[in-house]
Protein backbone atom coordinates (compact mmCIF):
# COMPACT_ATOMS: atom_id res chain seq x y z
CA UNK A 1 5.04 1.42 57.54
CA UNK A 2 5.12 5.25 58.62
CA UNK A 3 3.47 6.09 55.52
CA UNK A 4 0.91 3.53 55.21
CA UNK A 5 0.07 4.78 59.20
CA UNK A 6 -0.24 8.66 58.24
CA UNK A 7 -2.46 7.44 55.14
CA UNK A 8 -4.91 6.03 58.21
CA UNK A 9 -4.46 8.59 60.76
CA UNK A 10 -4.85 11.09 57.92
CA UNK A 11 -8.50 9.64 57.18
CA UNK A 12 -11.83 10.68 58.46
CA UNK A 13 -12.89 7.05 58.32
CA UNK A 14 -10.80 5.59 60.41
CA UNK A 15 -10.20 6.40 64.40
CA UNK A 16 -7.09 6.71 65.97
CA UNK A 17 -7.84 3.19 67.99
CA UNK A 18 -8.12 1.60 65.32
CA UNK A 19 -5.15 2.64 63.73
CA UNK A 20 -2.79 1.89 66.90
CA UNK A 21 -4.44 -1.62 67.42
CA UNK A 22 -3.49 -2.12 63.05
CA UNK A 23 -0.10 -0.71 64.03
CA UNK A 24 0.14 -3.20 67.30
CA UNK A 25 -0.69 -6.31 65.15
CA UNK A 26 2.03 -5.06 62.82
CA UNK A 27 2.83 -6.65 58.80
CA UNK A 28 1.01 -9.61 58.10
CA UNK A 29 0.33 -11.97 55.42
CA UNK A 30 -3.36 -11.96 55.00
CA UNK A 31 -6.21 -10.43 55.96
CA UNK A 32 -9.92 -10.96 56.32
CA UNK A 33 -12.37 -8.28 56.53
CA UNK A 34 -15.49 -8.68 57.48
CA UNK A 35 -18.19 -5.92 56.99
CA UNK A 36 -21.28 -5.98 59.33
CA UNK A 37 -24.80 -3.94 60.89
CA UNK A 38 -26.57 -6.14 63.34
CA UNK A 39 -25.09 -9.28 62.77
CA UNK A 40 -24.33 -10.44 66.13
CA UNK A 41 -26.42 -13.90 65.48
CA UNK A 42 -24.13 -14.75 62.73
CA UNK A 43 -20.98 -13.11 62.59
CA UNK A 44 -19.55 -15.21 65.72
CA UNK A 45 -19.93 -18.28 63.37
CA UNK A 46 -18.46 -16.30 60.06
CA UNK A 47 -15.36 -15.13 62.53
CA UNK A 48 -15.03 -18.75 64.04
CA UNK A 49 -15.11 -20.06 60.20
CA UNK A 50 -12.56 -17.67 58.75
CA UNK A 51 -10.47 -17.99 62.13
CA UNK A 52 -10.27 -22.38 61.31
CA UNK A 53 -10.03 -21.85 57.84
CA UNK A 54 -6.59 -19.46 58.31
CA UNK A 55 -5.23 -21.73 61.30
CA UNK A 56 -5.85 -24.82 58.91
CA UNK A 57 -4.86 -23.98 55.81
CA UNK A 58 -2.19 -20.97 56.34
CA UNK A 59 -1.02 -22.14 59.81
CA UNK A 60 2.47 -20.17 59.61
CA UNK A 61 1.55 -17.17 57.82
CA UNK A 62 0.89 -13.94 59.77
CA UNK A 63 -2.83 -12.99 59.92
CA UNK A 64 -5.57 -11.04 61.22
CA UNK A 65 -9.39 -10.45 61.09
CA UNK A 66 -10.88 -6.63 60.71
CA UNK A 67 -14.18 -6.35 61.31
CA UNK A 68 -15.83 -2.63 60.49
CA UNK A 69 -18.67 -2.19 62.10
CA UNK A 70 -21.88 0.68 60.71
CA UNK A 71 -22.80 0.89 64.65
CA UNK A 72 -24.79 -1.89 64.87
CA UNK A 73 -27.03 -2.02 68.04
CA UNK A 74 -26.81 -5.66 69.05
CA UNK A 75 -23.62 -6.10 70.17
CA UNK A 76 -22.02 -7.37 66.90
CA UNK A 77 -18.57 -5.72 67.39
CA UNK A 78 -18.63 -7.68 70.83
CA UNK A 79 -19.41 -11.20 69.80
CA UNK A 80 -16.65 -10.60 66.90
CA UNK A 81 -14.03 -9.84 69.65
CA UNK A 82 -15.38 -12.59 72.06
CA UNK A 83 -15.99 -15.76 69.55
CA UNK A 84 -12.37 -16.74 68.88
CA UNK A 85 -11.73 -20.28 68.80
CA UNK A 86 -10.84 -21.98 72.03
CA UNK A 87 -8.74 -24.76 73.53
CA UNK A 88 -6.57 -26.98 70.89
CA UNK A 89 -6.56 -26.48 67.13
CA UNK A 90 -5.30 -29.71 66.23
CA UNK A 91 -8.97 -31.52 64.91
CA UNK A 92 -8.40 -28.70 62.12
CA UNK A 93 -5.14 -30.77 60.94
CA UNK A 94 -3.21 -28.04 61.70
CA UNK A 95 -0.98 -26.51 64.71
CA UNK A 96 -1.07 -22.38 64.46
CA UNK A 97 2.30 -21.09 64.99
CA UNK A 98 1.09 -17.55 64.95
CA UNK A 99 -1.16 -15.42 66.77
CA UNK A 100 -4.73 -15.17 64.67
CA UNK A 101 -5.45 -11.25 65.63
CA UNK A 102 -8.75 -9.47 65.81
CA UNK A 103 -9.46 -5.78 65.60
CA UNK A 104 -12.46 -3.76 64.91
CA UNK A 105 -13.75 -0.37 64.44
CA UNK A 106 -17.01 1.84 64.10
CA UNK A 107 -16.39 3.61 61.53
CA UNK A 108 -18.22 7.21 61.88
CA UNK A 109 -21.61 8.24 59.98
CA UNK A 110 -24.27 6.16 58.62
CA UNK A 111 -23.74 2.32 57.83
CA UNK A 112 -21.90 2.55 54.66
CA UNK A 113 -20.80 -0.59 52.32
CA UNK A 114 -18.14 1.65 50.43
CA UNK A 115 -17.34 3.30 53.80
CA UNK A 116 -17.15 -0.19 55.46
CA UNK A 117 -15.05 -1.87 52.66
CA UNK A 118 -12.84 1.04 51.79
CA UNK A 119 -11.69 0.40 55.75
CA UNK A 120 -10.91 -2.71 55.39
CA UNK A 121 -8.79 -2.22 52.18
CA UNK A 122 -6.64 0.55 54.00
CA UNK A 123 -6.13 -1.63 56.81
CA UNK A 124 -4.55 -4.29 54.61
CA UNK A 125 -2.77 -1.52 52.59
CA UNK A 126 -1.13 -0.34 56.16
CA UNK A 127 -0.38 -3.84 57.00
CA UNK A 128 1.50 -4.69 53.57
CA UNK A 129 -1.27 -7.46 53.51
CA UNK A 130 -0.22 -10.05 50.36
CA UNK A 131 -3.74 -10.83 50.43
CA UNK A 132 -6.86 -9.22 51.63
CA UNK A 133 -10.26 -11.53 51.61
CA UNK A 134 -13.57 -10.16 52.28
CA UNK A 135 -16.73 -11.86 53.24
CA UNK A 136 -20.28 -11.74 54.59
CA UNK A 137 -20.94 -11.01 58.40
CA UNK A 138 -24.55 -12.21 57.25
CA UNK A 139 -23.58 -16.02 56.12
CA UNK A 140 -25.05 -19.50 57.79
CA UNK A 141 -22.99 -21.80 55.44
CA UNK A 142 -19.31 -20.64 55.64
CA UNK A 143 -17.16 -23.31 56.19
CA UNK A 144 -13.18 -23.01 56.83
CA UNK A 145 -12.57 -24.42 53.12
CA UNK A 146 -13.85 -20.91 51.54
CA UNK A 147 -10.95 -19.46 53.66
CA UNK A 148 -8.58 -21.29 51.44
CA UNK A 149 -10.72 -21.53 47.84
CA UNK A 150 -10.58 -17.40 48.09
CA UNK A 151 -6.91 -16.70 49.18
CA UNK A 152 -4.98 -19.72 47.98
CA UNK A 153 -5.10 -18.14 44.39
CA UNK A 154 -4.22 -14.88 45.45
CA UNK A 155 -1.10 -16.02 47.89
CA UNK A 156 -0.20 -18.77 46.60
CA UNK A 157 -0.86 -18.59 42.87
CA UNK A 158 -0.44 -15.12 41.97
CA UNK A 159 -3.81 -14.02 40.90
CA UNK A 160 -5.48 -10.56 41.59
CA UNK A 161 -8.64 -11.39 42.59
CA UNK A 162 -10.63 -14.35 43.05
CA UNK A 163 -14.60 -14.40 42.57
CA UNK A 164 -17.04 -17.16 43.75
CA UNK A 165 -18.78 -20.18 42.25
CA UNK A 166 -21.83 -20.27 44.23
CA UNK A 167 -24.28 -23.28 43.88
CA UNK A 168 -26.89 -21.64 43.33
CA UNK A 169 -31.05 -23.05 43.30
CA UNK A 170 -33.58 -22.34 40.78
CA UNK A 171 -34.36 -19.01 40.94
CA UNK A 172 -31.82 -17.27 43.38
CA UNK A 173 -30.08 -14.66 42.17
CA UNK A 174 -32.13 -13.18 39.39
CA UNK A 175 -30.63 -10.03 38.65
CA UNK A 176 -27.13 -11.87 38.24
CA UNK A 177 -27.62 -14.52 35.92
CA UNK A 178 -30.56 -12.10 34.07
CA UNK A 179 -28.98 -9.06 34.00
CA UNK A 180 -25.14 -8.67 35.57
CA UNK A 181 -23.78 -11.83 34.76
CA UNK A 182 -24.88 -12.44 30.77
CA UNK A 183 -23.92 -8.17 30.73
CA UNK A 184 -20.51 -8.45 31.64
CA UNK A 185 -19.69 -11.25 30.07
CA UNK A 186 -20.60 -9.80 26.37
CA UNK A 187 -19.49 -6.27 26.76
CA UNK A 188 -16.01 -7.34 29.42
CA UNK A 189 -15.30 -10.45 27.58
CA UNK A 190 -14.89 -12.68 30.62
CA UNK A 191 -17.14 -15.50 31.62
CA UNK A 192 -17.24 -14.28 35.73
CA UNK A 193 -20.34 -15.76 37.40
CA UNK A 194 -20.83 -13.57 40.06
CA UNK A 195 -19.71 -9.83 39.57
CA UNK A 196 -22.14 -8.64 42.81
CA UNK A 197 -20.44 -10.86 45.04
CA UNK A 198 -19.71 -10.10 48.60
CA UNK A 199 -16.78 -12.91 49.21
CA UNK A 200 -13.72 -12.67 47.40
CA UNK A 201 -9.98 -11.67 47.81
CA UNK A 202 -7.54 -9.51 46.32
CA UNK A 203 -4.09 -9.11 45.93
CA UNK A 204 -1.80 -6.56 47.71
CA UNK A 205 -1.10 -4.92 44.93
CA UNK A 206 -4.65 -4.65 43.41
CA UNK A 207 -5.86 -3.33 46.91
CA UNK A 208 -3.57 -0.77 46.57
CA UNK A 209 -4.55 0.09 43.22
CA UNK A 210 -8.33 -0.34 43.99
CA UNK A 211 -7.07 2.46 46.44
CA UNK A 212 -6.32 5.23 44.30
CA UNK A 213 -9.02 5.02 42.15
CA UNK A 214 -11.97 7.73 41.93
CA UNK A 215 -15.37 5.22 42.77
CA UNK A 216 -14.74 5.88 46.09
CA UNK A 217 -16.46 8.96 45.56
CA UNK A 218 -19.77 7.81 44.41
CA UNK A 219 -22.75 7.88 46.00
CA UNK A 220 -23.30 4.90 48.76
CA UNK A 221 -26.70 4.64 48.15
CA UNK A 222 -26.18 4.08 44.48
CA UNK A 223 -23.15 1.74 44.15
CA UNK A 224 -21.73 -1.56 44.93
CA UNK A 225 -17.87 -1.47 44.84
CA UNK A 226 -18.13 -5.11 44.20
CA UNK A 227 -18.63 -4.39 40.64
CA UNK A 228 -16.48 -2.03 40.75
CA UNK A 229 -13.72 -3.93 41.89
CA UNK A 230 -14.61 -6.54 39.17
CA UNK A 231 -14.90 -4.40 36.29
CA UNK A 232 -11.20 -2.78 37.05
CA UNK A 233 -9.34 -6.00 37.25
CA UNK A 234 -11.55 -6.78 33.77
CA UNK A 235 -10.42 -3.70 32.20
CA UNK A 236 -6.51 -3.35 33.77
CA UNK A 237 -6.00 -7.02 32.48
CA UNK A 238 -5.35 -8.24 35.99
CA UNK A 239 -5.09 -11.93 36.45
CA UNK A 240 -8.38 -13.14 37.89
CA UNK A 241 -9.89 -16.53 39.12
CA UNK A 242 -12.91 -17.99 40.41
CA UNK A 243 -13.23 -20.79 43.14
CA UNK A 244 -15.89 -22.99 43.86
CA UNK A 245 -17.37 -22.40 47.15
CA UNK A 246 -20.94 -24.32 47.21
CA UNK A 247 -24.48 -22.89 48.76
CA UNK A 248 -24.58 -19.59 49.80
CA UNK A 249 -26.98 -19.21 52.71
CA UNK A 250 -27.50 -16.00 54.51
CA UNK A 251 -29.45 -15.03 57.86
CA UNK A 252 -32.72 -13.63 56.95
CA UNK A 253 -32.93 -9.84 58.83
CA UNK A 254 -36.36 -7.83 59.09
CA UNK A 255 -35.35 -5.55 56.98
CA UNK A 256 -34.39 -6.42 53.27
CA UNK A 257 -33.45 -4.07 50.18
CA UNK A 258 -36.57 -3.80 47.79
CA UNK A 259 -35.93 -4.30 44.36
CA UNK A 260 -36.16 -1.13 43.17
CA UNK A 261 -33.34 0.12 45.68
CA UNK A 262 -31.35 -3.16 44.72
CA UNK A 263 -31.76 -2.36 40.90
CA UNK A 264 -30.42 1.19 41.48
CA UNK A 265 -27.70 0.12 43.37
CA UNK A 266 -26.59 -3.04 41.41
CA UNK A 267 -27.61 -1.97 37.81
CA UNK A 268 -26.75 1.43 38.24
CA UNK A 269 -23.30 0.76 38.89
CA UNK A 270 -23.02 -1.68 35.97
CA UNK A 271 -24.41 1.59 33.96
CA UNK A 272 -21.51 3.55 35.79
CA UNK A 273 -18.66 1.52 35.01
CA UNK A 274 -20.03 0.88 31.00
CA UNK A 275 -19.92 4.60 31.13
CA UNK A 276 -16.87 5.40 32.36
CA UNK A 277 -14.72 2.52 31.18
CA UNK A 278 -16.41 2.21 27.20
CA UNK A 279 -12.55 3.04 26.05
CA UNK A 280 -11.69 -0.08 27.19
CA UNK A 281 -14.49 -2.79 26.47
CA UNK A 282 -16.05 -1.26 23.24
CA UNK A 283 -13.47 -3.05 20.96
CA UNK A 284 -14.16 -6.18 22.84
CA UNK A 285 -15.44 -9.30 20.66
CA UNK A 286 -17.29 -12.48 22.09
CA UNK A 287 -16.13 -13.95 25.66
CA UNK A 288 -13.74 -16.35 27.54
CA UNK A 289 -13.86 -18.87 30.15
CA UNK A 290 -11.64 -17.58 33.21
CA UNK A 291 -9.60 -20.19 35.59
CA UNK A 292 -12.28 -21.84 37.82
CA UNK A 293 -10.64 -23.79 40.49
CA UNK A 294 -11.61 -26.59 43.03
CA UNK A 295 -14.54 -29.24 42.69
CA UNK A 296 -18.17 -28.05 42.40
CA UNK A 297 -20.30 -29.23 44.85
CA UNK A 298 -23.03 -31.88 44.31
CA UNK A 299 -26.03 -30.20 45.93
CA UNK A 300 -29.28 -29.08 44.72
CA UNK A 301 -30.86 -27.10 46.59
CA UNK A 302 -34.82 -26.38 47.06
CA UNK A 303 -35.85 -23.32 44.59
CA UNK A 304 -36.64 -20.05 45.57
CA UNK A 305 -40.42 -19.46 46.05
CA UNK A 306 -41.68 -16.40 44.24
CA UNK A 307 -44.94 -14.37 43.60
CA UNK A 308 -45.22 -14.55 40.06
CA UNK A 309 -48.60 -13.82 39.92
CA UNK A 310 -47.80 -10.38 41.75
CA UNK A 311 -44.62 -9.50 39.83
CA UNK A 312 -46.88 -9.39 36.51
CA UNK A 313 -49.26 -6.93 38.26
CA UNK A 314 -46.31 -4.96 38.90
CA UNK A 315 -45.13 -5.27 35.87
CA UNK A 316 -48.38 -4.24 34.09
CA UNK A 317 -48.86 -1.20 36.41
CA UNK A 318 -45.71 0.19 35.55
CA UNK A 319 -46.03 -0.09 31.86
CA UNK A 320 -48.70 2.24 32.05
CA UNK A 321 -47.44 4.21 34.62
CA UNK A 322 -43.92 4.96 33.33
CA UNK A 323 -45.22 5.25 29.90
CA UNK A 324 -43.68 8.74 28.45
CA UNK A 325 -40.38 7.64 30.83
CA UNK A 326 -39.90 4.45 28.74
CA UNK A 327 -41.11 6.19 25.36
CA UNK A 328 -37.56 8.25 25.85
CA UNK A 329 -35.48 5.29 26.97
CA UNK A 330 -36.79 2.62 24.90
CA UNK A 331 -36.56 2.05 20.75
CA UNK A 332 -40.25 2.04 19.08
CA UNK A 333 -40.04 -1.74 18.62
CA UNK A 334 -38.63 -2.55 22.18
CA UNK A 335 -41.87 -0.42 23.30
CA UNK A 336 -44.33 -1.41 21.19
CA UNK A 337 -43.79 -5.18 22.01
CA UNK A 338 -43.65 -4.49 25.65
CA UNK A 339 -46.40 -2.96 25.80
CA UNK A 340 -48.34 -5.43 24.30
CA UNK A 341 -47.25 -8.11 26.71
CA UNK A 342 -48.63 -5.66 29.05
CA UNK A 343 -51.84 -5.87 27.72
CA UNK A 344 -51.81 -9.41 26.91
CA UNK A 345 -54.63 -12.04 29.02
CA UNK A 346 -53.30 -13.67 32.33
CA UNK A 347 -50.62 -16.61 31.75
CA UNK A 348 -49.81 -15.23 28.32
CA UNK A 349 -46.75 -13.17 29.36
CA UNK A 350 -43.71 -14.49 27.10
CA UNK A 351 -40.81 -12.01 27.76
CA UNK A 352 -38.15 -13.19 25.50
CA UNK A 353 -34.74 -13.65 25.54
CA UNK A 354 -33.88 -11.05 22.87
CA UNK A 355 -36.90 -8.55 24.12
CA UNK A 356 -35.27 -9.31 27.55
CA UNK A 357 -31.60 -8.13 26.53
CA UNK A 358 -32.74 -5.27 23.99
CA UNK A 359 -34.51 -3.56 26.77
CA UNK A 360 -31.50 -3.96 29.00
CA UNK A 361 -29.17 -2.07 26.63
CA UNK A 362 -31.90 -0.05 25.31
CA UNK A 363 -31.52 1.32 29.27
CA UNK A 364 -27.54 1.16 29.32
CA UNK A 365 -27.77 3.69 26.22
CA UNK A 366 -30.17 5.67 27.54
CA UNK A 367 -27.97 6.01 30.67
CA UNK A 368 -24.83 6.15 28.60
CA UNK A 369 -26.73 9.28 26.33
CA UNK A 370 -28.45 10.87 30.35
CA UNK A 371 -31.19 11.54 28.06
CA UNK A 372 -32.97 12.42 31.63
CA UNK A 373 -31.82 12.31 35.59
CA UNK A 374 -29.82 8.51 35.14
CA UNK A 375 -31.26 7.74 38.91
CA UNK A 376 -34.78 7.87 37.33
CA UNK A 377 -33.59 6.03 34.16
CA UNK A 378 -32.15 3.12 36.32
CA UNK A 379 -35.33 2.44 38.70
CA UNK A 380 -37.47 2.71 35.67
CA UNK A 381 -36.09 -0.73 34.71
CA UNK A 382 -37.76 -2.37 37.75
CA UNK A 383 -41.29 -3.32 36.78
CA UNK A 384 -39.69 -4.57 33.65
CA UNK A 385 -37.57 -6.54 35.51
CA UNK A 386 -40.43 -7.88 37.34
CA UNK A 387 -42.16 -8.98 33.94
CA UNK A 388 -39.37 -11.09 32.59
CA UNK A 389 -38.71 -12.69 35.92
CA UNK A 390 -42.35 -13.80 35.89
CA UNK A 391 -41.76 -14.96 31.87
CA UNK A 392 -38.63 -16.56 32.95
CA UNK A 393 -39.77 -18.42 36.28
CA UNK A 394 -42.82 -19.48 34.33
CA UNK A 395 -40.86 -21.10 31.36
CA UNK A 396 -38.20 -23.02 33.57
CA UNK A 397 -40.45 -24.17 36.25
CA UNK A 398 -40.25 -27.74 35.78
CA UNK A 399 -36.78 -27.81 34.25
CA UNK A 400 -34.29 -29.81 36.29
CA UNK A 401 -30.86 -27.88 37.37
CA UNK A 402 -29.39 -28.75 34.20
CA UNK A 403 -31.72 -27.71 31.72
CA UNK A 404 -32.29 -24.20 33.61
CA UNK A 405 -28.22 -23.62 33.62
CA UNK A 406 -28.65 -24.32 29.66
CA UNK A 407 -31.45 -22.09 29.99
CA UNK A 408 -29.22 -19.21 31.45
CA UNK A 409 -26.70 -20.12 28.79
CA UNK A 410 -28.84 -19.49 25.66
CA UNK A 411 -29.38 -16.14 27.12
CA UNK A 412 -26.08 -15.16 27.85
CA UNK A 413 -25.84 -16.35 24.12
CA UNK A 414 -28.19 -13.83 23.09
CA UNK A 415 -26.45 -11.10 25.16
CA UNK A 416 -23.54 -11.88 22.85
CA UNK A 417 -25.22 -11.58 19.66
CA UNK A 418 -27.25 -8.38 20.38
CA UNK A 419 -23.85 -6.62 21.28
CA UNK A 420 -24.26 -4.62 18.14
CA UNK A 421 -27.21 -3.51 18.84
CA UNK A 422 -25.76 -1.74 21.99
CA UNK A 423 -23.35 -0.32 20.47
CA UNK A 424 -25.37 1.58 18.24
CA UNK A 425 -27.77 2.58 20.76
CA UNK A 426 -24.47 4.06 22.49
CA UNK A 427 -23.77 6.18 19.90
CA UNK A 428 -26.91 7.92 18.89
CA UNK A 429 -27.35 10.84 19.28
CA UNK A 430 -31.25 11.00 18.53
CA UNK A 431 -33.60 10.29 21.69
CA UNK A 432 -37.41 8.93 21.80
CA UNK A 433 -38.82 7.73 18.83
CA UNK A 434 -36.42 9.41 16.81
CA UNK A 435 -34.74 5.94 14.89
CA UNK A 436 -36.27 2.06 15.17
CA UNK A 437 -33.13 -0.10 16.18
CA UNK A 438 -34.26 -3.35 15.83
């Protein structure tokens, strides 16, 4: 315990408060962190959720909530400390025979996910936590049952970390089941739905091995440790899940990431970690299912509304814009066919499949190869984006749930088949129009 304290007290992100009230709650079983900036009209509700979820389904184990706060200016470190649950537990089906403990910190500079989640991680390190969950201060449609779906595997069942099912509608989540998703799976080998997502738990001893590694390091602004996180227990052959959960709803806020920023953050750490871990997933061959537990849930939702009619303008624009950019990143053909979309009449936009995933690791290579700043590589991907999320709205706009899932399926499909064709764009050395990979 001494040494896991002067690891904290040792830290520039974490105050001395903090660490006495960690050291005050003392060992524990599991813990549930819970990252937030102005979130004071939800996270009472997330707390409240995780807080029934623990006292129902882990009513003797030894827990706590840590919520690190980026300084939010709405009082959201308050409601966390005043929304515990009151008066008798016992319509949860459960009696608490423990304390449910609740500490929180600012932690010091701007709001910071790596910053906030690195926190939390220590703080279960410190604590000898078996399990550490993490979830959104920003969620509407938490229930106590994720509580158990995300650390049951990890306690209980010996996994390392456990990823979400989310039900998903039409539509939501674009980047993931366009770009991260079908990626992973095909280069990683592992059929993991959600790599970018902000609930799941880990084990004690992958936190502490999360720990010691060097991502910590990276820019803020242009990583999410989520995939991270994922890609390590991918590579280090850790046992990993995923759990059911159902609909993923969060509060809408006034201010939302763009999609270029999102792209850089999200896509450029995919880049990262194909970079830096190519040892390990280069020699990988097609992909496999992982455990999914629990029972899907029988919703479907409404779908996402989008403007597709401005996404192709966008997409247009920066075809001619970005021109001599993408002449560098992209092969001839991968060009030459995109820019005839671009060109092509209104409604007659048909971004492919195979287009689709030879301009994604047409990019990877070119990020892989920093044949220019990688920052300007990655956002130059975004009005492409834009003009196969317009293709791919357009084509599965009347499909029910299941034919768009199949739909999402044949392109993961196609991910898997073009891997050699990544593979040889990794190892050129030539840049431009210097070779025709088709």
């Amino acid at each position: 315990m001494n040494t896991g304290e002067e690891k904290l007290s040792e830290s520039s992100l974490l105050s001395d408060e903090f660490v006495r009230e960690l050291v005050a709650v003392g060992e524990v079983d599991l813990l549930v962190g819970i990252p937030s900036l102005n979130d004071a009209k939800t996270i009472g509700h997330v707390a409240q959720a995780v807080e029934a979820g623990l006292i129902k389904y882990f009513p003797r184990q030894r827990v706590v909530l840590v919520n690190t706060d980026g300084g939010s200016r709405d009082g959201t470190e308050r409601v966390f400390r005043n929304s515990a649950l009151e008066g008798p537990t016992q319509g949860l089906g459960a009696q608490t025979l423990r304390t449910v403990h609740r500490v929180s910190t600012v932690y010091s500079g701007a709001p910071n996910a790596i910053l906030a989640m690195r926190t939390i991680l220590l703080a279960a390190d410190l604590l000898r936590a078996k399990a550490c969950g993490i979830v959104s201060a920003e969620l509407t449609s938490i229930n106590p049952a994720w509580i158990d779906n995300l650390l049951r595997p990890v306690y209980k069942d010996q996994f390392d970390l456990a990823t979400p099912v989310y039900d998903r509608p039409k539509f939501d989540g674009l980047l993931v089941t366009n770009l991260l998703y079908p990626a992973l799976r095909a280069l990683y080998g592992k059929q993991l739905y959600e790599p970018l997502a902000t609930e799941f738990a880990l084990s004690g001893r992958m936190v502490s091995q999360v720990l010691e590694e060097d991502f910590w390091r990276e820019p803020e602004e242009l990583s999410r440790p989520e995939i991270w996180i994922t890609t390590l227990a991918l590579v280090e052959g850790l046992r990993v899940c995923q759990s059911f959960l159902g609909p993923r709803v969060l509060a809408e806020k006034n201010s939302q990431p763009d999609v270029v920023e999102t792209i850089r953050r999200a896509v450029g750490t995919l880049f990262r970690c194909l970079d830096t871990q190519a040892s390990s997933w280069l020699a990988n061959t097609g992909s496999q299912a992982i455990p999914t537990l629990g029972f899907r849930y029988e919703v479907n939702p409404r779908p996402i509304r989008v403007n597709r009619k401005r996404m192709v303008e966008m997409f247009r624009n920066g075809v001619t814009e970005l021109g001599s950019i993408l002449e560098i990143i992209l092969a001839p053909a991968t060009l030459r066919e995109i820019q005839h979309l671009a060109r092509s009449a209104n409604g007659g936009l048909d971004y492919s499949d195979e287009l689709w995933v030879k301009t994604v690791f047409d990019f990877a290579g070119a990020y892989h190869r920093s044949v220019m700043d990688r920052d300007h590589i990655v956002q130059a991907l975004a009005p492409l984006y834009r003009g196969r999320m317009a293709s791919f709205i357009l084509k599965n706009q009347e499909a029910t749930l299941e034919e768009y899932e199949t739909a999402i399926e044949r392109l993961c499909e196609q991910y898997e088949r073009l891997r050699p064709y990544l593979l040889r764009r990794w190892k050129e050395r030539e840049v431009g129009h210097g070779r025709d990979d088709r």
